[in-house]
Structure formats: structure tokens, C-alpha cells
Protein backbone atom coordinates (compact mmCIF):
# COMPACT_ATOMS: atom_id res chain seq x y z
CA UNK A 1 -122.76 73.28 155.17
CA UNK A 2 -123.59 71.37 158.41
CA UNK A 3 -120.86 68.60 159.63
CA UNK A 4 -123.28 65.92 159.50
CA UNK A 5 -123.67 67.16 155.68
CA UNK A 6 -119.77 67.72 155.12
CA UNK A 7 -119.46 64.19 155.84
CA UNK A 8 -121.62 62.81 153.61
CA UNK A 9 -120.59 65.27 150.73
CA UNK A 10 -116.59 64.13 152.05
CA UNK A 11 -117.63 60.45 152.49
CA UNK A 12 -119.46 60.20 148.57
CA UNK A 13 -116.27 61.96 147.32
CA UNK A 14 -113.64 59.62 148.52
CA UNK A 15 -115.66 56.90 146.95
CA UNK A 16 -116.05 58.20 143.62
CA UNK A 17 -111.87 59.15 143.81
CA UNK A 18 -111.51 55.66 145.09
CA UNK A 19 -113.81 53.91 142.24
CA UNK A 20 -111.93 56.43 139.40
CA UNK A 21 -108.71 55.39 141.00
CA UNK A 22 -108.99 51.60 140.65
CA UNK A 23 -110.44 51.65 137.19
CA UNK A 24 -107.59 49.86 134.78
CA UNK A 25 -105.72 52.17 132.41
CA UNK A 26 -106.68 52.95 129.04
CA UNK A 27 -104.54 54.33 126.55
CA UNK A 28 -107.07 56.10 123.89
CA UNK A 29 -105.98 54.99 120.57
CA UNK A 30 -107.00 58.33 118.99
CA UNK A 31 -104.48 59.68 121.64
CA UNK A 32 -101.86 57.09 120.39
CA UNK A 33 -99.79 58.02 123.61
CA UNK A 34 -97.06 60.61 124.46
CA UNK A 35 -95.40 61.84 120.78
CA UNK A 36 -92.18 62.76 121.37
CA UNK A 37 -91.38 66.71 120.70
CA UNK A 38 -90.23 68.13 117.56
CA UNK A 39 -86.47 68.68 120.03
CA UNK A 40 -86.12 65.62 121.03
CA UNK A 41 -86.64 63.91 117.32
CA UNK A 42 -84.44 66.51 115.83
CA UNK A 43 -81.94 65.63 118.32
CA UNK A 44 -82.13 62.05 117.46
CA UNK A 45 -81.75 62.82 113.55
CA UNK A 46 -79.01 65.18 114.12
CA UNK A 47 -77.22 62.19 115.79
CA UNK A 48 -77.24 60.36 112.68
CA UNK A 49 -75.17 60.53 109.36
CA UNK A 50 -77.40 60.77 105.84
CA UNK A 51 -79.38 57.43 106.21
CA UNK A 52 -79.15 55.72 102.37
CA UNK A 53 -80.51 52.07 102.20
CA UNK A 54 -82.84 49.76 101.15
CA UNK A 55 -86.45 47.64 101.80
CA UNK A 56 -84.71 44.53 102.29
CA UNK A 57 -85.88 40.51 101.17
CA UNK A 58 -83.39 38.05 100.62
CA UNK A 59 -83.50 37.37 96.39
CA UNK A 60 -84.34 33.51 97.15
CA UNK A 61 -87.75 34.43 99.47
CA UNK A 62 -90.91 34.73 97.40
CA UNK A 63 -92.20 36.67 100.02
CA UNK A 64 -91.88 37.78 103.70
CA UNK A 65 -93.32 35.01 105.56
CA UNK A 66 -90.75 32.78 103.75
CA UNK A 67 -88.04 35.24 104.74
CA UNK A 68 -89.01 34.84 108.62
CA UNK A 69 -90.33 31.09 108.41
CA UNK A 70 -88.64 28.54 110.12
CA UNK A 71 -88.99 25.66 106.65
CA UNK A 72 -86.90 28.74 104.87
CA UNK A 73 -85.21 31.48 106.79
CA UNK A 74 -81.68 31.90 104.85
CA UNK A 75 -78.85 33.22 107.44
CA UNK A 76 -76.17 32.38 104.42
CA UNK A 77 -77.93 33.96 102.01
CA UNK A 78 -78.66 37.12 103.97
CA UNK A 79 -75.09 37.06 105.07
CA UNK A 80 -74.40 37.37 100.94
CA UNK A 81 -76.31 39.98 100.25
CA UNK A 82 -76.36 42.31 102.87
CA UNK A 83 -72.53 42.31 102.59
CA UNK A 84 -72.77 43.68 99.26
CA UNK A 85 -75.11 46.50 101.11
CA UNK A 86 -71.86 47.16 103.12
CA UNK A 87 -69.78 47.24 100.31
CA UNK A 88 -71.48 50.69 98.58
CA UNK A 89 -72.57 51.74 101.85
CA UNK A 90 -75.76 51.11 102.52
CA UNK A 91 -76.56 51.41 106.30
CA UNK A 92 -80.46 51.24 106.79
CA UNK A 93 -82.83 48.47 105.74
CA UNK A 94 -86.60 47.94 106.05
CA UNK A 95 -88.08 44.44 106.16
CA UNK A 96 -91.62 43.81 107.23
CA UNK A 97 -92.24 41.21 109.54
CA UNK A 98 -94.62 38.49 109.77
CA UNK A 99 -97.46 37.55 112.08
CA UNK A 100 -98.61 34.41 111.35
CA UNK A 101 -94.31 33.36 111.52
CA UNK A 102 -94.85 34.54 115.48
CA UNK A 103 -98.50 32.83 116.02
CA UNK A 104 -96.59 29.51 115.05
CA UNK A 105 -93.72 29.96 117.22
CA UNK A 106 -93.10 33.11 119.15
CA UNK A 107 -89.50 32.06 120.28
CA UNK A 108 -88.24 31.08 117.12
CA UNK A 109 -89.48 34.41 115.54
CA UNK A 110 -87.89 36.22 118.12
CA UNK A 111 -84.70 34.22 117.76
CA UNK A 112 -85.10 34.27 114.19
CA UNK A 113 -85.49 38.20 114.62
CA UNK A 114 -82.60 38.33 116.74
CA UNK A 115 -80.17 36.18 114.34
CA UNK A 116 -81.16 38.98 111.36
CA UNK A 117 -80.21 41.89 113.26
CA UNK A 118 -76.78 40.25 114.33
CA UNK A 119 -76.12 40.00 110.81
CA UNK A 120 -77.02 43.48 109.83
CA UNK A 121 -75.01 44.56 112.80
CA UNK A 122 -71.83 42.74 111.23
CA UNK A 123 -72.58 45.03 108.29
CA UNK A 124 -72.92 48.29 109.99
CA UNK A 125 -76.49 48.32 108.57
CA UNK A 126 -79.14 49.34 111.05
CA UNK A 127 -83.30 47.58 110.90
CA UNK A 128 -85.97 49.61 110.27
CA UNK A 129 -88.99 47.21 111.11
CA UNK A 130 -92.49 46.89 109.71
CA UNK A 131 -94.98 45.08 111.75
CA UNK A 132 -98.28 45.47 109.08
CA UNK A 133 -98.84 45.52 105.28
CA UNK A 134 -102.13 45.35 103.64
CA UNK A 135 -100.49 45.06 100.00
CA UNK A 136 -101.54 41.97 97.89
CA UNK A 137 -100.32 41.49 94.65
CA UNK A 138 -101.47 38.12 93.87
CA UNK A 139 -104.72 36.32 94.96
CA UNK A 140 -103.99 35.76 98.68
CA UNK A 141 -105.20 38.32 100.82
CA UNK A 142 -104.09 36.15 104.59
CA UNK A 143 -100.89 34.42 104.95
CA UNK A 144 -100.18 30.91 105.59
CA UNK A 145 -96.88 29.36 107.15
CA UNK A 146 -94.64 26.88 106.06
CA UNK A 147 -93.10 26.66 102.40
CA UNK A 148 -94.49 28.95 100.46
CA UNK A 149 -95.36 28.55 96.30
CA UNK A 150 -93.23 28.90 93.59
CA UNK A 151 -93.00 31.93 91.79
CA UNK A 152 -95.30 32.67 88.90
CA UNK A 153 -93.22 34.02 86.00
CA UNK A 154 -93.79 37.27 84.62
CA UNK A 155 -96.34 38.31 87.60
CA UNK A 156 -95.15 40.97 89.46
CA UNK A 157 -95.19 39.67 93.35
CA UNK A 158 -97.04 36.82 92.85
CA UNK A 159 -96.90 35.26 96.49
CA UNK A 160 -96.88 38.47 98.19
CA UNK A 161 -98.09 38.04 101.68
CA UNK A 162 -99.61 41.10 103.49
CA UNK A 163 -99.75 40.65 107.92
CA UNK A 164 -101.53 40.00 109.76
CA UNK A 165 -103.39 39.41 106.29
CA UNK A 166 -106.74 41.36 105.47
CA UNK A 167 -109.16 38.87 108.13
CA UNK A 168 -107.12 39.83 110.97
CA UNK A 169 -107.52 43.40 110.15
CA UNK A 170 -110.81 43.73 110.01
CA UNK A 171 -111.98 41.45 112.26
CA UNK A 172 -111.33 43.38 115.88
CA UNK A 173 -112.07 40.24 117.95
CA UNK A 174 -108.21 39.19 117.06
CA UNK A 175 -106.70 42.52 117.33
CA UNK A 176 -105.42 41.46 121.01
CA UNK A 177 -103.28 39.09 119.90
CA UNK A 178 -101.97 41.31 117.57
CA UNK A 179 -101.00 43.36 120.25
CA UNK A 180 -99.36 40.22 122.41
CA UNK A 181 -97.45 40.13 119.42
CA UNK A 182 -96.44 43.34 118.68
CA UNK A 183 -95.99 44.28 122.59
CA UNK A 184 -93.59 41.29 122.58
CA UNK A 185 -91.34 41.97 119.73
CA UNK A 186 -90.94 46.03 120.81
CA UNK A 187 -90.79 44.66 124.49
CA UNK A 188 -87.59 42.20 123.58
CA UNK A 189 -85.91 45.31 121.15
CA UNK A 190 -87.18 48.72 122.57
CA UNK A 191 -83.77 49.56 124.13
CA UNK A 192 -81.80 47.94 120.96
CA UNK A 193 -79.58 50.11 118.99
CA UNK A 194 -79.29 48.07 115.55
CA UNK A 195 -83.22 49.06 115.73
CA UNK A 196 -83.32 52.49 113.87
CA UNK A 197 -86.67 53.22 114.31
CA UNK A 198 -90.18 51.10 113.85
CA UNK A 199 -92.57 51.82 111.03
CA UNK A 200 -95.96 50.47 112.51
CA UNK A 201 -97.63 49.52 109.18
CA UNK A 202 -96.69 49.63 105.41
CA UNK A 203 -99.06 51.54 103.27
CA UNK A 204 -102.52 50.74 105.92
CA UNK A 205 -105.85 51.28 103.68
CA UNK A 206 -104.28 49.15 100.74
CA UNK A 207 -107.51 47.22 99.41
CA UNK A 208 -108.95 47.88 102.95
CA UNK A 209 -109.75 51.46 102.97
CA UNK A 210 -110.91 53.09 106.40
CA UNK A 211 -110.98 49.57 108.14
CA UNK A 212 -107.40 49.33 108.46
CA UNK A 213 -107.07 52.59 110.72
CA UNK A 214 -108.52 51.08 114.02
CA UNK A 215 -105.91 48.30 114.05
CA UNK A 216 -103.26 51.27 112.81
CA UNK A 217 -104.48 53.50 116.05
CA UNK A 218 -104.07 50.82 118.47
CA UNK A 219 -100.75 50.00 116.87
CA UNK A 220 -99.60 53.52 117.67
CA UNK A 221 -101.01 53.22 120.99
CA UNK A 222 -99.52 49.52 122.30
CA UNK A 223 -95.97 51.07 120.98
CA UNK A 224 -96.34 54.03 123.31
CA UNK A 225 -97.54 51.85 126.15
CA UNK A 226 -93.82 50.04 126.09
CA UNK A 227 -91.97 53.46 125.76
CA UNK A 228 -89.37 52.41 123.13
CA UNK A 229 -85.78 54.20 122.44
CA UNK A 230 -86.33 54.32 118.99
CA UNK A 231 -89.14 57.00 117.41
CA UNK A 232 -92.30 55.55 115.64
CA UNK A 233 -93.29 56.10 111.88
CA UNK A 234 -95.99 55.30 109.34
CA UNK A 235 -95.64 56.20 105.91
CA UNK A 236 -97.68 58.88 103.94
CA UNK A 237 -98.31 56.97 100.52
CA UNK A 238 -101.61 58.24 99.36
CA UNK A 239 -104.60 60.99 99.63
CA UNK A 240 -106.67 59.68 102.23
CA UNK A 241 -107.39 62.47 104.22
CA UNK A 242 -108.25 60.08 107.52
CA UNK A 243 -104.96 58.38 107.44
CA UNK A 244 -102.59 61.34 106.51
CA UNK A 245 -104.55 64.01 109.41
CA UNK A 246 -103.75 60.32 112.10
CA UNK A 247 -99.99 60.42 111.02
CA UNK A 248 -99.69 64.15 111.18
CA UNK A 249 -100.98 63.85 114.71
CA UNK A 250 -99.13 60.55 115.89
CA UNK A 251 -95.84 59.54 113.87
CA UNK A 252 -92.52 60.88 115.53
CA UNK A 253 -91.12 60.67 112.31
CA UNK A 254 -92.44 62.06 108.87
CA UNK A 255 -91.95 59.26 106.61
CA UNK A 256 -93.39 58.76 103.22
CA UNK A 257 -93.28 57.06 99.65
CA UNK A 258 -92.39 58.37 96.22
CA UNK A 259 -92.19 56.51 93.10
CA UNK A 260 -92.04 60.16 90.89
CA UNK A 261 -89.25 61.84 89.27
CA UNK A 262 -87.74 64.21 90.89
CA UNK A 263 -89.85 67.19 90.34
CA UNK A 264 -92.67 65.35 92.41
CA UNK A 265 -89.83 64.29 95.08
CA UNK A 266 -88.54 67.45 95.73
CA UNK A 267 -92.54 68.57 95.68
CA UNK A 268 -93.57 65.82 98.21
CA UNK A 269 -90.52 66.79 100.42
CA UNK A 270 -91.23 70.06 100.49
CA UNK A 271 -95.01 69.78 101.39
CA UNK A 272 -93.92 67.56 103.96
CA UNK A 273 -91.33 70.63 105.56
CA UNK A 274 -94.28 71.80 107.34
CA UNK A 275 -94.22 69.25 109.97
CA UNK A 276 -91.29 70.01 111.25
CA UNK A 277 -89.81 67.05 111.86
CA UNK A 278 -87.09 64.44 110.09
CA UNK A 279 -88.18 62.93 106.86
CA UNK A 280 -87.42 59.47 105.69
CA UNK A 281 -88.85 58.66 101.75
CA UNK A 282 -89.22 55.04 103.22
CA UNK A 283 -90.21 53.65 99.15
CA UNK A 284 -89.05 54.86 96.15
CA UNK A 285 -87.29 54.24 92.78
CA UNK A 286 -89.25 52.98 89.28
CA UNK A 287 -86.91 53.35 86.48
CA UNK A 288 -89.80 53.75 83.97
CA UNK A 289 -91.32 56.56 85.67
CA UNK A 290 -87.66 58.34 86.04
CA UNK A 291 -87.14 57.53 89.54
CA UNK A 292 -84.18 56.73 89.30
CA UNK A 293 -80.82 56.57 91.18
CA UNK A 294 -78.82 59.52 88.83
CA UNK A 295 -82.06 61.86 89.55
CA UNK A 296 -83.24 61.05 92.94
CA UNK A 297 -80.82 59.89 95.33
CA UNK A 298 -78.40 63.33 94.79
CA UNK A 299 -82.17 65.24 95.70
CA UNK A 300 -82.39 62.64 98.77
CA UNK A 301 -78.85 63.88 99.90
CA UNK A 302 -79.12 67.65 99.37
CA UNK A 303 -82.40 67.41 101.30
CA UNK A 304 -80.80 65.30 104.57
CA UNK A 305 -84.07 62.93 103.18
CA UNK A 306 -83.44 59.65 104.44
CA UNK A 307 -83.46 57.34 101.35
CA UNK A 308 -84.84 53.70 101.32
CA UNK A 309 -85.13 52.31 97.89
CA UNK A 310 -86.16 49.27 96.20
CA UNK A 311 -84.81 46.60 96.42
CA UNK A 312 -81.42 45.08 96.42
CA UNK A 313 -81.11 42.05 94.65
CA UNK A 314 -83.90 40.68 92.38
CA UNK A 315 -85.22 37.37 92.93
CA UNK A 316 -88.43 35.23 93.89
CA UNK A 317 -90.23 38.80 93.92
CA UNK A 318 -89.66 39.45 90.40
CA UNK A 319 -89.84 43.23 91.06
CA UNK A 320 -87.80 43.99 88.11
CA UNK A 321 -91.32 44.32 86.55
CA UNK A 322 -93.53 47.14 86.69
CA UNK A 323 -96.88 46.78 88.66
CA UNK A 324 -99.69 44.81 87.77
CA UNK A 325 -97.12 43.03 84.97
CA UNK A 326 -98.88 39.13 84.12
CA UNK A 327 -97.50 36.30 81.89
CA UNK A 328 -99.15 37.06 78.96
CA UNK A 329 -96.78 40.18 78.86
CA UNK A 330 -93.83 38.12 78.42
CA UNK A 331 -90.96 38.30 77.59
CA UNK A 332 -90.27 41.52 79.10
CA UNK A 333 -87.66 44.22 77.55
CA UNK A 334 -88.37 47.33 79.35
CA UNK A 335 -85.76 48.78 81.96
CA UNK A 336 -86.22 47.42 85.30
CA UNK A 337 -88.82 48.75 87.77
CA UNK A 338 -86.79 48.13 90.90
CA UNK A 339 -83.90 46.40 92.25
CA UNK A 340 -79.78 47.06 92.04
CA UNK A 341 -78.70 43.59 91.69
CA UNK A 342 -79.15 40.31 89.38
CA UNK A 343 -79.50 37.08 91.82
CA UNK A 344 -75.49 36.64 90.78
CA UNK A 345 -75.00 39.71 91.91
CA UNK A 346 -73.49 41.52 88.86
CA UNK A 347 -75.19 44.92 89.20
CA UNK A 348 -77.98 46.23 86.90
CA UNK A 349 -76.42 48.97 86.11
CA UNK A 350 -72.67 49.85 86.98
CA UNK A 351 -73.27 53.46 86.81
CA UNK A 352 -75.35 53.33 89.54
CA UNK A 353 -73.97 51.48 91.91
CA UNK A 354 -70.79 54.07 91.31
CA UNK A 355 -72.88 56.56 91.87
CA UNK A 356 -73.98 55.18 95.42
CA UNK A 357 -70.42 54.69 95.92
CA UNK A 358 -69.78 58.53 95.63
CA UNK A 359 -72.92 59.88 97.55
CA UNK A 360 -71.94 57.10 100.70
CA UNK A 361 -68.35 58.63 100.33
CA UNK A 362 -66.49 55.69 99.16
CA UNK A 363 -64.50 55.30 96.27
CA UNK A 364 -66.24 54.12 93.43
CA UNK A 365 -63.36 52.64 91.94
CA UNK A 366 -63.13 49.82 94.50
């Protein structure tokens, strides 16, 4: 090669370094960022003691938007009940948080945010949050602020409200201010220690299928961007093969749901082994189906499974019911489907709140 063509070839290559250079970052959402290793998470698990709580909603919110809105957020009655957490030592819960709450008001959600983990801090409980859920269980499919309706009696989470709510989902046009949102919440709390760990999105695919995973991948992907102190999670909760082969890939964590007896816990727990990596059932107990506290929870322990059950006191939700329960079927005289608590706060059954007693290693005659 002549000079003359040496600089040429030289001078076109700078250029196209240059023009490569300057281009702004993009963070594949397939790639979902940097994962952290299977040491570092096992490090981070080891560092904890067995991890027993709850999915958290205060007993007088019919559902989570009324939990985080500003016409009915309840520091009092939180205050209650996560107190009686404490007191058979609970010290984990999961709440899901709301969207539209944030669109309305970003500093009072924060604030509002920040008030909630103060209180669970008091409590020696630590906050698993949820940023997404596509579950409905009524006939509203997008949330709506302010105060929310009434309970229906005898249907099982009647005002349930999923976030962003099902539009938002599939409709990619608003998925950047989903991620202003969810780059400002991990932003304010990535270096917070009452935040155990964030699970990106409860049960994605719920009456969406496949169109929930874009908005899932760039989830995983905005988290990563902000570099958090606390590991990321999405649960396994059904057999889509899309979904499950994205977590396997992506979540720091292995985290799943279970509503079987314990056969099909200790089954699901051991399938999920092969990841090496800490497991957290993030859903489970349903009395009729012999999930129960006296089966599971001794399995959860043995296996160093992080337990979160449902729920803590039953209220607005009416998840004493089973699934899919309607008026018609009242009155109801079956055993309870979830929940440890009546709204006075007499337990459902004394036997098993002993029982948590003994597994937390407190004495379950105080």
C-alpha cells in the first residue's frame, strides 16, 4: 500500500471509529444488561437469615392503587398491621406498586414510598418491590386514581388493579414513561438497604400472553442501566416457554410461585436447583389445595427457600375466597384460601401462627 493510499484507507477509518463512537448507547433488552454471577448472588443470600414473610396490602385497601394513593394511603393502619408481622417474625414483604399513583404525582409517590419503608424499617421487615402486574380479577383491566370502589361481596378481588394496566402494556408508544418511572423509583432506592431485592413484574403474560415480554425485557434492561445494590427477580408462575427461557437468562434471583401441596413444592424447588442460584417461592399458600402453613413453610425452611405467603390480614381483597369465587356462591363455609389474620386481628388459625412463631425462633407462647 502506497502513502497516498494509507491515508485514505487511515483517513475513512477514523471516521467510521469516530461516527461508531458518537452513536448514543443502547442497552439491548434481549441482553437485559450485566447479570450478576452465580458468587456474587450466593454471597448476598448467604448474608441473610431464612427470609419468611408475606405479599403485603393493608386489610382496609381494596386494591394497590388505593394502598399508594394519596385520597387513601393508611400510615396508621400499616403501622397496625405490620407490627403484628414483627410480632411472629416476619421480616420480608412484597407489595406491588402503582403507576398511574406516580403519573399523578411523582413526589408524593416517592414520599409516599419513602414513608412505607420507614415503617417497615421500625419493624425489622425488609420491601421486596413489584413495579408490574397484569392480574385482573374483576372487570378493569387499566387503573384509575383517586378513591377507589367498594368492595363487591363474595367476589374474589373485585377492584384488583393490575400496572401500568393492560393499554400501557401493549401499547409501546408509552413504554418510555414507564421507564421515567421506573428509572426514578430504583434511581431514589438503588443503594437502600430496607430494599431486599426488586421483582420487576408479577406474573407478566397474565391475560396478555407474549405481549407483555417486550415491556418485561426493557424492564430488565432500564434496572441494569441504574446498577442497583439489590439483585433483580421475576417470578416463574407458569409454562410459557418464552417467559421462563427470558428469566433463566436475566433474573439474579430464581424466584417463583406455588400454590401446591407440598409434594409439588418440594418438586418445583427442586427443578428449580439447576440454576444455581437463591430461590425465593415469592406466592404461595391455598388452604383448599393443602398449601398450607403445617405442610409448607417447615419444606420452605429445610430448603433455605425464601417464603412469601399470602396475605396477612384479610380485608377489602376478600382473599379468604378461592379464585374466581362470585356472589351467587354465598355464603361461603369452606376454609380460607389465603390470609393469617381477621381485620380484628384475632388469627385464623392459632396453630399456625404458633407454628410461625417456632420456625422464626420465637416463643410461641408469647
Amino acid at each position: 500500500m502506497n502513502i497516498s493510499a494509507f491515508r485514505k484507507w487511515f483517513s475513512h477509518g477514523l471516521l467510521l471509529v469516530l461516527f461508531l463512537c458518537l452513536q448514543p448507547f443502547s442497552l439491548h433488552a434481549d441482553d437485559a444488561g450485566v447479570r450478576w454471577t452465580e458468587e456474587r448472588v450466593a454471597s448476598w443470600y448467604q448474608s441473610l437469615g431464612w427470609l419468611n414473610g408475606i405479599n403485603y396490602i393493608p386489610s382496609d385497601a381494596v386494591n394497590y392503587t388505593a394502598m399508594w394513593d394519596k385520597t387513601s394511603f393508611n400510615p396508621t393502619q400499616i403501622e397496625k398491621e405490620l407490627a403484628l408481622a414483627e410480632s411472629i417474625g416476619l421480616n420480608t414483604v412484597r407489595v406491588v406498586l402503582q403507576y398511574a399513583v406516580y403519573a399523578d404525582d411523582p413526589a408524593h409517590f416517592l414520599d409516599t414510598l419513602e414513608k412505607f419503608l420507614a415503617i417497615c424499617q421500625r419493624h425489622g421487615i425488609r420491601v421486596v418491590p413489584c413495579f408490574f402486574d397484569d392480574c385482573v380479577f374483576g372487570v378493569n383491566t387499566d387503573p384509575s386514581i383517586g378513591r377507589q370502589s367498594e368492595p363487591l361481596e363474595g367476589w374474589y378481588a373485585w377492584a384488583w388493579s393490575p400496572s401500568p394496566g393492560h393499554s400501557m402494556v401493549v401499547d409501546q408508544r408509552t413504554h418510555p414513561l414507564l421507564e421515567k418511572y421506573v428509572k426514578a423509583v430504583i434511581g431514589k432506592f438503588r443503594n437502600d438497604p430496607r430494599i431486599l431485592l426488586w421483582d420487576l413484574y408479577n406474573e407478566p403474560t397474565s391475560g396478555l400472553g407474549d405481549r407483555s415480554l417486550p415491556l418485561l425485557k426493557s424492564l430488565f434492561a432500564w434496572a441494569r442501566e441504574l446498577q442497583p445494590s439489590q439483585p433483580l427477580t421475576t417470578g416463574f408462575w407458569n409454562g410459557s416457554k418464552k417467559l421462563n427461557a427470558f428469566l433463566t437468562q436475566n433474573a439474579d434471583v430464581i424466584s417463583f410461585h406455588c400454590y401446591g401441596d407440598r409434594a409439588e413444592m418440594a418438586k418445583q424447588i427442586q427443578q428449580l436447583r439447576k440454576h444455581k442460584r437463591p430461590i425465593i417461592c415469592t406466592e404461595w399458600m391455598n388452604r383448599p389445595k393443602k398449601s398450607t402453613v403445617a405442610s409448607v413453610m417447615p419444606l420452605l425452611k429445610e430448603e433455605r427457600v425464601g417464603s412469601l405467603m399470602w396475605g396477612l390480614v384479610n380485608g377489602k381483597t376478600q382473599t379468604h375466597l378461592p379464585w374466581g369465587h362470585r356472589p351467587e356462591k354465598l355464603p361461603y363455609t369452606g376454609k380460607w384460601q389465603h390470609d393469617l389474620y381477621h381485620r380484628d386481628l384475632k388469627p385464623y388459625d392459632a396453630a399456625e401462627i404458633e407454628l410461625i412463631r417456632k420456625l422464626n425462633g420465637l416463643d410461641a407462647s408469647k
